[in-house]
N, C-alpha and C. Protein backbone atom coordinates (compact mmCIF):
# COMPACT_ATOMS: atom_id res chain seq x y z
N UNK A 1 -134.60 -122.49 91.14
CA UNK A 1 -133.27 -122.14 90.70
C UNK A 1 -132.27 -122.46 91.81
N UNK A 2 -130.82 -123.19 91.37
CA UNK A 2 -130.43 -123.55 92.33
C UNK A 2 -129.06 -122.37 93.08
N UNK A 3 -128.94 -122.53 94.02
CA UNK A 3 -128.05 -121.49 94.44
C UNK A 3 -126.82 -121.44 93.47
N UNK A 4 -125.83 -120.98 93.10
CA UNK A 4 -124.55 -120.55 92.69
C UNK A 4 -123.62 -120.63 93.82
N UNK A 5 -122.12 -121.29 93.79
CA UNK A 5 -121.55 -120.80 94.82
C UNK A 5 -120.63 -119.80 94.02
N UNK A 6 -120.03 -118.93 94.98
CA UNK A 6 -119.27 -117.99 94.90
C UNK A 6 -118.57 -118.05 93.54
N UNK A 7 -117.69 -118.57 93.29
CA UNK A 7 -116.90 -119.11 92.21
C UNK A 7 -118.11 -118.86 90.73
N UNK A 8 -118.73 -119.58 90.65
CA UNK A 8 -119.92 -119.53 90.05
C UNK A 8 -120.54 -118.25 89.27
N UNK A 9 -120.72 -117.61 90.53
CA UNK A 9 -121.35 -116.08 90.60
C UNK A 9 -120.19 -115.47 89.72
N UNK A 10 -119.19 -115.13 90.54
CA UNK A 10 -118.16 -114.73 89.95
C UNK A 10 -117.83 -114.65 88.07
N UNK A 11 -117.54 -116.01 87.96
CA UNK A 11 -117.71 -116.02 86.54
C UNK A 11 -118.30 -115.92 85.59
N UNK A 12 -119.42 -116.28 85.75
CA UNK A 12 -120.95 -116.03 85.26
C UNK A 12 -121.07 -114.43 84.75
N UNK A 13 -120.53 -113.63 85.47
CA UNK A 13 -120.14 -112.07 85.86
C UNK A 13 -119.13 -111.86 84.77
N UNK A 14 -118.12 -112.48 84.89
CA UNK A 14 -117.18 -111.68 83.98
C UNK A 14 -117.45 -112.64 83.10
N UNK A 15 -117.81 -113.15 82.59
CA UNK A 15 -118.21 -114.26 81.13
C UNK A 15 -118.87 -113.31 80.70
N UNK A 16 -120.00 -112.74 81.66
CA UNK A 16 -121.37 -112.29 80.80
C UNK A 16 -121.33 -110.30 80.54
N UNK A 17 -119.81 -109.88 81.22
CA UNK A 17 -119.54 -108.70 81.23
C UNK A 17 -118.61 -108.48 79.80
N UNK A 18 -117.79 -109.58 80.10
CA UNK A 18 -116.61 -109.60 78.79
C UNK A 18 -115.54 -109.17 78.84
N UNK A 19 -115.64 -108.77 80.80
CA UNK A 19 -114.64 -108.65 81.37
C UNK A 19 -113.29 -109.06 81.26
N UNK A 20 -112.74 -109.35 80.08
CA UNK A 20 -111.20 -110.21 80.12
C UNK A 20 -110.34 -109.96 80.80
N UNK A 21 -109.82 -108.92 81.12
CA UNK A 21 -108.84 -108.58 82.26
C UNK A 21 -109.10 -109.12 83.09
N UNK A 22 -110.10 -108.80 84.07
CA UNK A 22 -110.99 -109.30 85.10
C UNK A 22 -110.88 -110.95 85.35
N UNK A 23 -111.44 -111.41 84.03
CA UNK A 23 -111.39 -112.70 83.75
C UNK A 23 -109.69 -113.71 83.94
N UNK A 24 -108.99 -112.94 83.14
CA UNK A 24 -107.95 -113.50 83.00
C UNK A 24 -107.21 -113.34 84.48
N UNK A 25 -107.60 -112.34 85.21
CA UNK A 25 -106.77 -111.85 86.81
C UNK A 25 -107.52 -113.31 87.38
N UNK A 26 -108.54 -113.38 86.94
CA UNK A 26 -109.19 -114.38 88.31
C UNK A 26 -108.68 -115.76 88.13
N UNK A 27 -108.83 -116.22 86.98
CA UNK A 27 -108.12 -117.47 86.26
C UNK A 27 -106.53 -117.59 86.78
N UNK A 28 -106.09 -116.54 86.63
CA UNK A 28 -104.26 -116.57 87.24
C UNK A 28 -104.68 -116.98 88.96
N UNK A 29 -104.99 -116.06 89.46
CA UNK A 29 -105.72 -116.06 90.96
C UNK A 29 -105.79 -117.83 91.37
N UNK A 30 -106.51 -118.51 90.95
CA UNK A 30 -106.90 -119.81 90.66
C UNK A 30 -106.13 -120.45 90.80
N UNK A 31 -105.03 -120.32 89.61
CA UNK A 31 -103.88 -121.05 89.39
C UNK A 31 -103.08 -121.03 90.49
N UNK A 32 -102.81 -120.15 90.87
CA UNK A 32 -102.00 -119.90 92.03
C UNK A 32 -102.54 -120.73 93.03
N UNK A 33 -103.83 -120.70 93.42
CA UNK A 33 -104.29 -121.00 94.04
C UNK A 33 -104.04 -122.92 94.60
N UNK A 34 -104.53 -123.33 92.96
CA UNK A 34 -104.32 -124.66 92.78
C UNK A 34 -102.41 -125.09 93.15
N UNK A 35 -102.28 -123.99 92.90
CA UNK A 35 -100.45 -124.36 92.81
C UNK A 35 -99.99 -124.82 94.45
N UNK A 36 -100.57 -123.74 95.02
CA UNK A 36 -100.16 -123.42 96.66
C UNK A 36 -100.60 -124.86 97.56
N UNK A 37 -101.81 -125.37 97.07
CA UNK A 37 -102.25 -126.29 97.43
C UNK A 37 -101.63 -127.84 96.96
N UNK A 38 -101.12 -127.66 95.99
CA UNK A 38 -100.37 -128.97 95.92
C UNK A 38 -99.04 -129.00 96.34
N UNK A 39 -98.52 -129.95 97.06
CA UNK A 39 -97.32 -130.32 97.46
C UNK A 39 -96.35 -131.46 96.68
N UNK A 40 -95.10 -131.25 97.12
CA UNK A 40 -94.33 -132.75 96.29
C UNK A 40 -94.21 -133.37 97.40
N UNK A 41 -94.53 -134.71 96.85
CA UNK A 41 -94.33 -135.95 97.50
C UNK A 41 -93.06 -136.80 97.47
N UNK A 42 -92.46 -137.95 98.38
CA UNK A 42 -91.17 -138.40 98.34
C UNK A 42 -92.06 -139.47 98.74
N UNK A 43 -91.07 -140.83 98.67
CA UNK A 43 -90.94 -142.36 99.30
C UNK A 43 -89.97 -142.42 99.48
N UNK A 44 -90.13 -143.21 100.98
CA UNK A 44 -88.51 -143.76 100.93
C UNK A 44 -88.59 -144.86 100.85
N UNK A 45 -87.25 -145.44 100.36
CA UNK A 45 -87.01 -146.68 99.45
C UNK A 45 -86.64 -147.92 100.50
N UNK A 46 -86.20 -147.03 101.76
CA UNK A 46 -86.01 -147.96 102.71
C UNK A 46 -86.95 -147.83 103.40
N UNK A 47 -87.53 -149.47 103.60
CA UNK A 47 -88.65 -149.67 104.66
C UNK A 47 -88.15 -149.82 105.83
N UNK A 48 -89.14 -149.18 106.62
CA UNK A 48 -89.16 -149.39 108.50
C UNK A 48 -89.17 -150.24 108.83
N UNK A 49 -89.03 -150.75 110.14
CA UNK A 49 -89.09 -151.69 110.58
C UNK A 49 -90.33 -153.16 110.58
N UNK A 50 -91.25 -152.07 110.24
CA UNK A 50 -92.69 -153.26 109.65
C UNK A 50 -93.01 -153.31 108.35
N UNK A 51 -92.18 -152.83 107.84
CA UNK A 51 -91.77 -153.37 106.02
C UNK A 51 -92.56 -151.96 105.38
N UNK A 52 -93.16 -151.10 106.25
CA UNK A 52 -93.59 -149.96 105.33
C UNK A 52 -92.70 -149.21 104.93
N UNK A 53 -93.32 -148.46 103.75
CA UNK A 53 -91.93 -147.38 102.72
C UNK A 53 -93.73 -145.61 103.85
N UNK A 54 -92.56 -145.27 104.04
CA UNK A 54 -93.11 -143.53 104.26
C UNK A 54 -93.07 -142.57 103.32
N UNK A 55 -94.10 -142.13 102.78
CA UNK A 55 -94.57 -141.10 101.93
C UNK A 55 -94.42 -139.75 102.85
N UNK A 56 -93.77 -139.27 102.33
CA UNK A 56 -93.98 -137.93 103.16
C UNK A 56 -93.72 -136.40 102.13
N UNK A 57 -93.76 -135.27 102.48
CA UNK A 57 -94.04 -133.97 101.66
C UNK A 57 -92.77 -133.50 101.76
N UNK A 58 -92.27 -132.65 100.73
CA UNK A 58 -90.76 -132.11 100.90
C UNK A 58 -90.71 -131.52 101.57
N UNK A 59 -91.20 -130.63 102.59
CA UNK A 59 -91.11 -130.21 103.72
C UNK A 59 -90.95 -130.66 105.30
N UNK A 60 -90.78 -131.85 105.17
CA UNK A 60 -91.32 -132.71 106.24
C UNK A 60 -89.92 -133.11 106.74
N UNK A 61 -89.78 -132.90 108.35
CA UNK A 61 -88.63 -132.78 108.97
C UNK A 61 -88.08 -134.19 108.79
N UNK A 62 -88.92 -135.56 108.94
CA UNK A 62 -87.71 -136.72 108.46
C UNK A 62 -87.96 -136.94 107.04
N UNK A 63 -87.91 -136.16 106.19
CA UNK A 63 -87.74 -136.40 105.12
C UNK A 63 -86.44 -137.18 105.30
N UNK A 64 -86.50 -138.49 104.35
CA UNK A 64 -85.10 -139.15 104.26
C UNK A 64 -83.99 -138.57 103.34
N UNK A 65 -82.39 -138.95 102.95
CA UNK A 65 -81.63 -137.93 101.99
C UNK A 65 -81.80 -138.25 100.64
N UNK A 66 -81.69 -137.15 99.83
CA UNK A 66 -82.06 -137.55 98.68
C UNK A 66 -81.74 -139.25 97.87
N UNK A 67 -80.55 -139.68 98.36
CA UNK A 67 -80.29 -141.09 98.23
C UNK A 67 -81.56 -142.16 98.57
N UNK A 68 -82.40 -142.07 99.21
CA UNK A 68 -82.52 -142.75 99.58
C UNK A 68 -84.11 -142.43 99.77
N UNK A 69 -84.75 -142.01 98.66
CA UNK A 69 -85.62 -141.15 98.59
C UNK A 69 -86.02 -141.13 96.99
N UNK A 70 -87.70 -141.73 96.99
CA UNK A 70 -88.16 -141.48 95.18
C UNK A 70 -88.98 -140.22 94.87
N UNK A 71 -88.76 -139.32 93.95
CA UNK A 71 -90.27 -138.49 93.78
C UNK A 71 -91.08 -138.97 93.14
N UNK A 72 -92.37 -138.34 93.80
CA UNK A 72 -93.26 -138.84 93.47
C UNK A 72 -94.41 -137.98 92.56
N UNK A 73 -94.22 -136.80 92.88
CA UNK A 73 -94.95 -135.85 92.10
C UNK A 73 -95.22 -134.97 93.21
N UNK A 74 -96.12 -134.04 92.12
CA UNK A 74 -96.69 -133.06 93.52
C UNK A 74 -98.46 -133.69 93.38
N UNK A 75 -99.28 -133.74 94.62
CA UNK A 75 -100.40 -133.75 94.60
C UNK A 75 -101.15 -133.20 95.47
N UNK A 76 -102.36 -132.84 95.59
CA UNK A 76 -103.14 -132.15 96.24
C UNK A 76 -103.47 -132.81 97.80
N UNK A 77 -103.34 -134.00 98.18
CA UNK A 77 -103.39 -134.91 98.94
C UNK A 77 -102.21 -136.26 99.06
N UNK A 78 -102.34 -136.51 100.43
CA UNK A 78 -101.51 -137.50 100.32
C UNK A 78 -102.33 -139.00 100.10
N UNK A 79 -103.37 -139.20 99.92
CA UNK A 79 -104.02 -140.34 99.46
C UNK A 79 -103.06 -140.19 98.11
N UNK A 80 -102.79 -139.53 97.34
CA UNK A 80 -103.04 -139.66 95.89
C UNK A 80 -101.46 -139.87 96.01
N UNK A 81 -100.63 -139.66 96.61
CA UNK A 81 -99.56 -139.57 96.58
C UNK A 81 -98.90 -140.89 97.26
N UNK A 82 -99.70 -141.99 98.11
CA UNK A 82 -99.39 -143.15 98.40
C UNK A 82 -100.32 -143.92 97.55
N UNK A 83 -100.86 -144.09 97.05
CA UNK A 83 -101.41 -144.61 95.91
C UNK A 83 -100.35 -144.47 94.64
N UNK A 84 -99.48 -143.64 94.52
CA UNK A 84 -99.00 -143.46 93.37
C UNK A 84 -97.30 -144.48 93.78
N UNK A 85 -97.30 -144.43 95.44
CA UNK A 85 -95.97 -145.11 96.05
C UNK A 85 -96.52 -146.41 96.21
N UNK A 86 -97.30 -146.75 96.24
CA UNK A 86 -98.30 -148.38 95.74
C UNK A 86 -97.78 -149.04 94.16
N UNK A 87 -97.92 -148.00 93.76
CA UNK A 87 -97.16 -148.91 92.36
C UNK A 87 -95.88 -149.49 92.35
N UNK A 88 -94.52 -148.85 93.25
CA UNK A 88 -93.28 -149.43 93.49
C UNK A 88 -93.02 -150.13 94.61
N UNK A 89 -93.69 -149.85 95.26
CA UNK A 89 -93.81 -150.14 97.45
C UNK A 89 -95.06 -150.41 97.66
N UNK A 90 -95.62 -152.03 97.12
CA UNK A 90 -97.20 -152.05 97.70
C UNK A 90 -97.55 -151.91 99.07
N UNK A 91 -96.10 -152.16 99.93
CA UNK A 91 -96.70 -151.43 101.30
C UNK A 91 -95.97 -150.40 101.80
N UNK A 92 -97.13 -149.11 101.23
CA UNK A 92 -96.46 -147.90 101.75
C UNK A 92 -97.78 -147.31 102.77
N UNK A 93 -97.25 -146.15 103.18
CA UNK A 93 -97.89 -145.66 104.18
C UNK A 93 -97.41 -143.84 104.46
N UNK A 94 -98.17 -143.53 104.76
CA UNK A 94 -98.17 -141.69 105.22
C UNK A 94 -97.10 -141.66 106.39
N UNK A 95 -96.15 -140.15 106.57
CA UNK A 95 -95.44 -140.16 107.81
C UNK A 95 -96.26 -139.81 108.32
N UNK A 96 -96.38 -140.45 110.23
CA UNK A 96 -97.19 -139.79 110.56
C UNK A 96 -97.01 -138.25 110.55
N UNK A 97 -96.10 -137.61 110.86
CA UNK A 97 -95.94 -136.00 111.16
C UNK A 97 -96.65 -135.18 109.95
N UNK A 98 -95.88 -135.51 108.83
CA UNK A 98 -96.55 -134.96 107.50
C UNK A 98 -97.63 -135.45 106.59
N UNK A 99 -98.06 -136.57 107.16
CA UNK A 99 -98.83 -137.40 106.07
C UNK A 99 -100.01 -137.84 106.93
N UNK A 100 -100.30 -137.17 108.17
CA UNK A 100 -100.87 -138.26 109.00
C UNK A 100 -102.49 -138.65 108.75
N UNK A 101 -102.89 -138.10 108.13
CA UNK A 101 -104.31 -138.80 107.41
C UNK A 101 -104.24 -139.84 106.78
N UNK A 102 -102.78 -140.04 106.06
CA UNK A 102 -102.66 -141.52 105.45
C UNK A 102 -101.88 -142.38 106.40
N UNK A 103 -101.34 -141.70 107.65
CA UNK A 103 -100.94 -142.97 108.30
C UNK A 103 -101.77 -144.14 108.89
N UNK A 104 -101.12 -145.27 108.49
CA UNK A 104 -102.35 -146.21 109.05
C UNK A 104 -101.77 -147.28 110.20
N UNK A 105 -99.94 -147.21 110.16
CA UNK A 105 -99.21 -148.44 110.92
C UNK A 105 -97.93 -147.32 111.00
């Protein structure tokens, strides 16, 4: 039998209790959860000096001004979020400050 992780256990529990309150608290819980973890993403429209466009998170101190600036969505990562600035800016790239797992130049 293979282990359960936590999550798992958990539900398994209130599925098999009929717990709905319970159920429905944990499911909100989740959501939240998933929510907190995704961020919105920006491009800017003006490229740097080596022709890259910077993806960066709305929080992110050079965020450029809204002029001059696309949304992009919110996503859980910034892979997914320069991949999505690939479709208008095939050469985009992560800021480093906010993005820096996708920076590559």
């Amino acid at each position: 039998m293979k282990p359960f992780n936590f999550f798992e256990r958990f539900f398994r529990f209130t599925v098999s209790r009929k717990d709905w309150f319970l159920k429905g608290y944990t499911f909100g819980v989740l959501k939240q959860l998933k929510i907190s973890l995704m961020k919105k993403y920006y491009v800017n429209k003006n490229a740097q000096n080596n022709g890259d466009h910077e993806v960066h998170t709305g929080d992110c101190k050079y965020l450029p001004d809204t002029s001059n600036r696309k949304y992009l969505g919110e996503f859980s990562s910034c892979k997914e979020a320069v991949k999505e600035a690939k479709k208008d800016y095939s050469q985009s790239n992560g800021c480093k400050t906010c993005s820096n797992e996708c920076h590559t130049s």
